[in-house]
Protein backbone atom coordinates (compact mmCIF):
# COMPACT_ATOMS: atom_id res chain seq x y z
CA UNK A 1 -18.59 -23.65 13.23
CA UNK A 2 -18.81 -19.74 13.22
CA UNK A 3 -16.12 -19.54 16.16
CA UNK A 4 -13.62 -22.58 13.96
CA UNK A 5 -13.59 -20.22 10.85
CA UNK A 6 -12.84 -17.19 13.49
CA UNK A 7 -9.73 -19.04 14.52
CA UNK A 8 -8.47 -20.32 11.06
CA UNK A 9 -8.61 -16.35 9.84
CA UNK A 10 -6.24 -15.67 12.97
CA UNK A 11 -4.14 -17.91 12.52
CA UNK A 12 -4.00 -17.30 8.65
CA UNK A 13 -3.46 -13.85 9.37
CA UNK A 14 -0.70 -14.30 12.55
CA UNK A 15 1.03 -16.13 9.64
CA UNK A 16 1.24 -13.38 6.77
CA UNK A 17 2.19 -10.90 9.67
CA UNK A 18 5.09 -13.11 10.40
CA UNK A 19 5.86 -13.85 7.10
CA UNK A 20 5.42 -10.30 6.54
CA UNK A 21 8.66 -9.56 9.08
CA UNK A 22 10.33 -12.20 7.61
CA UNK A 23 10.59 -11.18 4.24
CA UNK A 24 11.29 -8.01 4.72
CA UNK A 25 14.28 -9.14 6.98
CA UNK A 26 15.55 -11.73 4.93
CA UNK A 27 14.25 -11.08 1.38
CA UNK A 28 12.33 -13.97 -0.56
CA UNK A 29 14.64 -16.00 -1.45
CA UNK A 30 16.31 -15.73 2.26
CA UNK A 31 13.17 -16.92 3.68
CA UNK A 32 12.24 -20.13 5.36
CA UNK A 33 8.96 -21.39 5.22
CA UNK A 34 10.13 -23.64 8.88
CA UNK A 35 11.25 -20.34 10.55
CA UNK A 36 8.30 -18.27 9.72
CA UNK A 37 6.55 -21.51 11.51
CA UNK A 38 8.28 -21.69 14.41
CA UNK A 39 8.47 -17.71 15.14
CA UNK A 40 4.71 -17.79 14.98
CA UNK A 41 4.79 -21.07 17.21
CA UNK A 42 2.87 -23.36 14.81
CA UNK A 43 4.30 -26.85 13.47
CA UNK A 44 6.01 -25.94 9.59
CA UNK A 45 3.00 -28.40 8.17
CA UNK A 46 0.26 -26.26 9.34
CA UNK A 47 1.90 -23.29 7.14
CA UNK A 48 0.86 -25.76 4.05
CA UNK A 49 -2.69 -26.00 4.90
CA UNK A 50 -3.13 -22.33 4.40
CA UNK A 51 -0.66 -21.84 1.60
CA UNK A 52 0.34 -24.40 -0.68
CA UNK A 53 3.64 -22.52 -1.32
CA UNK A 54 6.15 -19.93 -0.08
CA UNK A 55 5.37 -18.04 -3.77
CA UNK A 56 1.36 -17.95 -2.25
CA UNK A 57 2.54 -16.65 1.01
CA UNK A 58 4.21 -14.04 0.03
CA UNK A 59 1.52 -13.03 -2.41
CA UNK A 60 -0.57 -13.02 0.78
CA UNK A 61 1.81 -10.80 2.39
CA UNK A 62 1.60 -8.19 -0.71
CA UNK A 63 -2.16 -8.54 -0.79
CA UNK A 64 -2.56 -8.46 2.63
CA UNK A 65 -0.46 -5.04 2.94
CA UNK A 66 -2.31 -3.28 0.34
CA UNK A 67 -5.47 -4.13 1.45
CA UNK A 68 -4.53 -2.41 4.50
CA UNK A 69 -3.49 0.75 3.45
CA UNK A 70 -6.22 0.85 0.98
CA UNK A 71 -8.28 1.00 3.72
CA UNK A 72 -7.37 3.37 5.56
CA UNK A 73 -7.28 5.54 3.03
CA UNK A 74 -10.66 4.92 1.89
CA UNK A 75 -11.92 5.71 5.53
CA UNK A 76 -10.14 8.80 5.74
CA UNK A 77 -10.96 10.26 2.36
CA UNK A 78 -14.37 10.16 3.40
CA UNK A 79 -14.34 12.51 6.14
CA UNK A 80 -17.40 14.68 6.30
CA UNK A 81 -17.47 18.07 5.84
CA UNK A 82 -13.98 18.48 3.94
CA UNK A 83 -13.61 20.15 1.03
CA UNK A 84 -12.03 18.43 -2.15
CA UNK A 85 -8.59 19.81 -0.99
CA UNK A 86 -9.01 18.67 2.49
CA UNK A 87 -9.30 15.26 1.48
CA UNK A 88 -6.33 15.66 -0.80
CA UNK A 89 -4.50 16.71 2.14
CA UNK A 90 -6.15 14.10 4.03
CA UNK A 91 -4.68 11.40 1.31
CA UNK A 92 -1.78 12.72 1.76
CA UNK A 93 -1.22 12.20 5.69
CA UNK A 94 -2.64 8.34 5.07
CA UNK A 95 0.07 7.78 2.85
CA UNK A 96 3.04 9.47 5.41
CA UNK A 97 1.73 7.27 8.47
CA UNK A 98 1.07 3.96 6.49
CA UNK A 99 5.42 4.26 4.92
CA UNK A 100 6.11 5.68 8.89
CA UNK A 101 4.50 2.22 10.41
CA UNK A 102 5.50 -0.17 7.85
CA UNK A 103 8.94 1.45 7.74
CA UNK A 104 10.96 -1.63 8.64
CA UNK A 105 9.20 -3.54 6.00
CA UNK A 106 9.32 -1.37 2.85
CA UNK A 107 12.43 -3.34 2.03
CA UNK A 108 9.44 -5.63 0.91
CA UNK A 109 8.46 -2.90 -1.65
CA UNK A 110 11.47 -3.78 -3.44
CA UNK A 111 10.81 -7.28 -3.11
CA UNK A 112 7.41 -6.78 -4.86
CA UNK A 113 8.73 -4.68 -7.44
CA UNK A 114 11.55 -7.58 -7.85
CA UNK A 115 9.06 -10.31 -8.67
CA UNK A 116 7.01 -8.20 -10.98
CA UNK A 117 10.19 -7.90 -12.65
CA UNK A 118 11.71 -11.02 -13.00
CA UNK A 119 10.69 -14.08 -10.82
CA UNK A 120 8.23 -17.30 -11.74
CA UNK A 121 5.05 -14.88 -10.16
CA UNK A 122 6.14 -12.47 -12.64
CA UNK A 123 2.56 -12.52 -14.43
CA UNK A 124 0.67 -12.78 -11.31
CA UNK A 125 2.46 -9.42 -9.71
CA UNK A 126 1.94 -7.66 -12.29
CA UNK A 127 -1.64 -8.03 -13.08
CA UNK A 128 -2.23 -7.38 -8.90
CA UNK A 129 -0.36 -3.94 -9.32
CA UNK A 130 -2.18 -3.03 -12.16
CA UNK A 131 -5.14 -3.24 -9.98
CA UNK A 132 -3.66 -1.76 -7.01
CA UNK A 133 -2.27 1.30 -8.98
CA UNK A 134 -5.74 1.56 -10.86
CA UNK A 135 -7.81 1.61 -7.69
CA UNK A 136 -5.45 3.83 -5.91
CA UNK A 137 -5.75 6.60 -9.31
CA UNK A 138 -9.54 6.49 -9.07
CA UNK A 139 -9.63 7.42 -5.74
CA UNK A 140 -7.78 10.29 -5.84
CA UNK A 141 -9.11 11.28 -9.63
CA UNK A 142 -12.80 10.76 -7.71
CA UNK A 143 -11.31 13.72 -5.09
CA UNK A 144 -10.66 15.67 -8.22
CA UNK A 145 -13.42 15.62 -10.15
CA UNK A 146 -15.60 16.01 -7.01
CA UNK A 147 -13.31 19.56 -6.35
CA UNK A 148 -14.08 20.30 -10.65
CA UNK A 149 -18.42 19.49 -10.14
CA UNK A 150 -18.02 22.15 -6.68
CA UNK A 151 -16.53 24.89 -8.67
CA UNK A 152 -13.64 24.71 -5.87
CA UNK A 153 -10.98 23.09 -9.07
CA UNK A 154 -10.74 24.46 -12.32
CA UNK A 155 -12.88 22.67 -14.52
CA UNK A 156 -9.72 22.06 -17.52
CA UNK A 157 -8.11 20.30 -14.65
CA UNK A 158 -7.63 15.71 -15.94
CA UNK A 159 -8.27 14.16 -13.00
CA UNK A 160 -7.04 11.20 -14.38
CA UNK A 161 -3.87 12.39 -15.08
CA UNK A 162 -3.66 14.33 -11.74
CA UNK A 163 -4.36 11.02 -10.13
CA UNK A 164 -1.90 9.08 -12.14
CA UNK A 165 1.10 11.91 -11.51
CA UNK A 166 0.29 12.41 -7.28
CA UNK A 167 0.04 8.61 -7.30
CA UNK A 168 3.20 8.07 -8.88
CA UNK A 169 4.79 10.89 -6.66
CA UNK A 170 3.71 9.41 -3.10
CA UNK A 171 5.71 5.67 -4.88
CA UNK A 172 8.73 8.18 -5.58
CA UNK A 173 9.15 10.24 -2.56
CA UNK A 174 8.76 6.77 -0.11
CA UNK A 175 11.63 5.15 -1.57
CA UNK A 176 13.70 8.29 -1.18
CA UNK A 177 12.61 8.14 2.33
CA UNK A 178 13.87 4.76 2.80
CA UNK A 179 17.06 5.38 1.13
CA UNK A 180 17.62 8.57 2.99
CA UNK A 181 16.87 8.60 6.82
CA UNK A 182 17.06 12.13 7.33
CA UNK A 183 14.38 12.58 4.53
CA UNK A 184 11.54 14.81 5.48
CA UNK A 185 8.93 12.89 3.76
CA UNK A 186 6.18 14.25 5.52
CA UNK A 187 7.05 18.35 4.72
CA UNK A 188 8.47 17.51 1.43
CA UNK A 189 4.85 15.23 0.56
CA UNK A 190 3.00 18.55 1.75
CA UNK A 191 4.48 21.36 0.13
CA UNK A 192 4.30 19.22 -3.15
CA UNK A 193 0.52 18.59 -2.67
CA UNK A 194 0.08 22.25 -1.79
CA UNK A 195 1.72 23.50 -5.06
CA UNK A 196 -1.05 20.66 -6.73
CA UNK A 197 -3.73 22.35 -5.07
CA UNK A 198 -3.36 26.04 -5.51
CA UNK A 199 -2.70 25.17 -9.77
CA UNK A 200 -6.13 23.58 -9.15
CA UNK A 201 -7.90 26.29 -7.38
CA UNK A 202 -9.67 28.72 -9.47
């Protein structure tokens, strides 16, 4: 039984990661549900016993990529032995390697922002990046407040609204990156975080 449920998560999950290409090369609506089936070598019906639709697939595919930056940016954060800053900086790096490996797919970004917009999952993407963008803003206002109880930040420093603005900034700078190839996303990220810290620092 154990090693049956094993296989039905890989195969659940070698489908998003298709899908995952997919969309990003095609867009949504470009999408077929029969070619993300054969590319990951499966018949198009055994797509449907995963995901009833295309809409839950690619909702996968959003949750799915989240989850996995969220991850690694909750194991890095926690680093022993850094100071407050050092896991600001350490934020920071997560976020420049996560856009720099999932650079071919950010076009998928857009997609997500699309359908929170305007699309029949409107509701549905919403309410996930609500959450995402609230669990991403207490991390970093944790980091914060953690530097304020040290004595290492000043203690009139919001960490809420420091979270809200660096979080907001990392959304901004990695769609200029993707516009712009020659963007330097990784000095421009660090001299902006830098400015953040020493207006922090007592």
């Amino acid at each position: 039984m154990a090693e049956k449920s094993i296989k039905h998560k890989q195969k659940k999950q070698l489908i998003i990661e298709t899908a995952a290409s997919e969309f990003a090369r095609k867009g949504f609506y470009g999408t077929v549900m029969g070619d993300i089936a054969k590319l990951a070598g499966i018949g198009k019906g055994t797509i449907y016993e995963y995901f009833p639709g295309k809409e839950d697939l690619f909702f996968s595919v959003f949750e799915w990529m989240n989850e996995e930056m969220k991850a690694a940016a909750r194991v890095s954060i926690e680093a022993l032995g850094e100071t407050a800053a050092g896991r600001l900086r350490i934020f920071n790096r997560v976020f420049v390697k996560a856009f720099n490996e999932l650079k071919d797919m950010y076009t998928l970004t857009l997609e997500f922002w699309s359908a929170a917009a305007a699309s029949p999952m409107r509701e549905r993407f919403q309410a996930a990046f609500r959450r995402i963008y609230s669990e991403f803003r207490e991390m970093v206002a944790a980091i914060i407040d953690e530097g304020i109880k040290s004595g290492e930040f000043r203690s009139d420093a919001d960490p809420w609204k420091l979270a809200a603005a660096l979080v907001g900034t990392c959304d901004a700078l990695g769609l200029q990156a993707w516009f712009e190839a020659d963007f330097e996303l990784e000095g421009v990220s660090r001299e902006f975080l830098e400015t953040v810290i020493r207006g922090l620092q007592k």
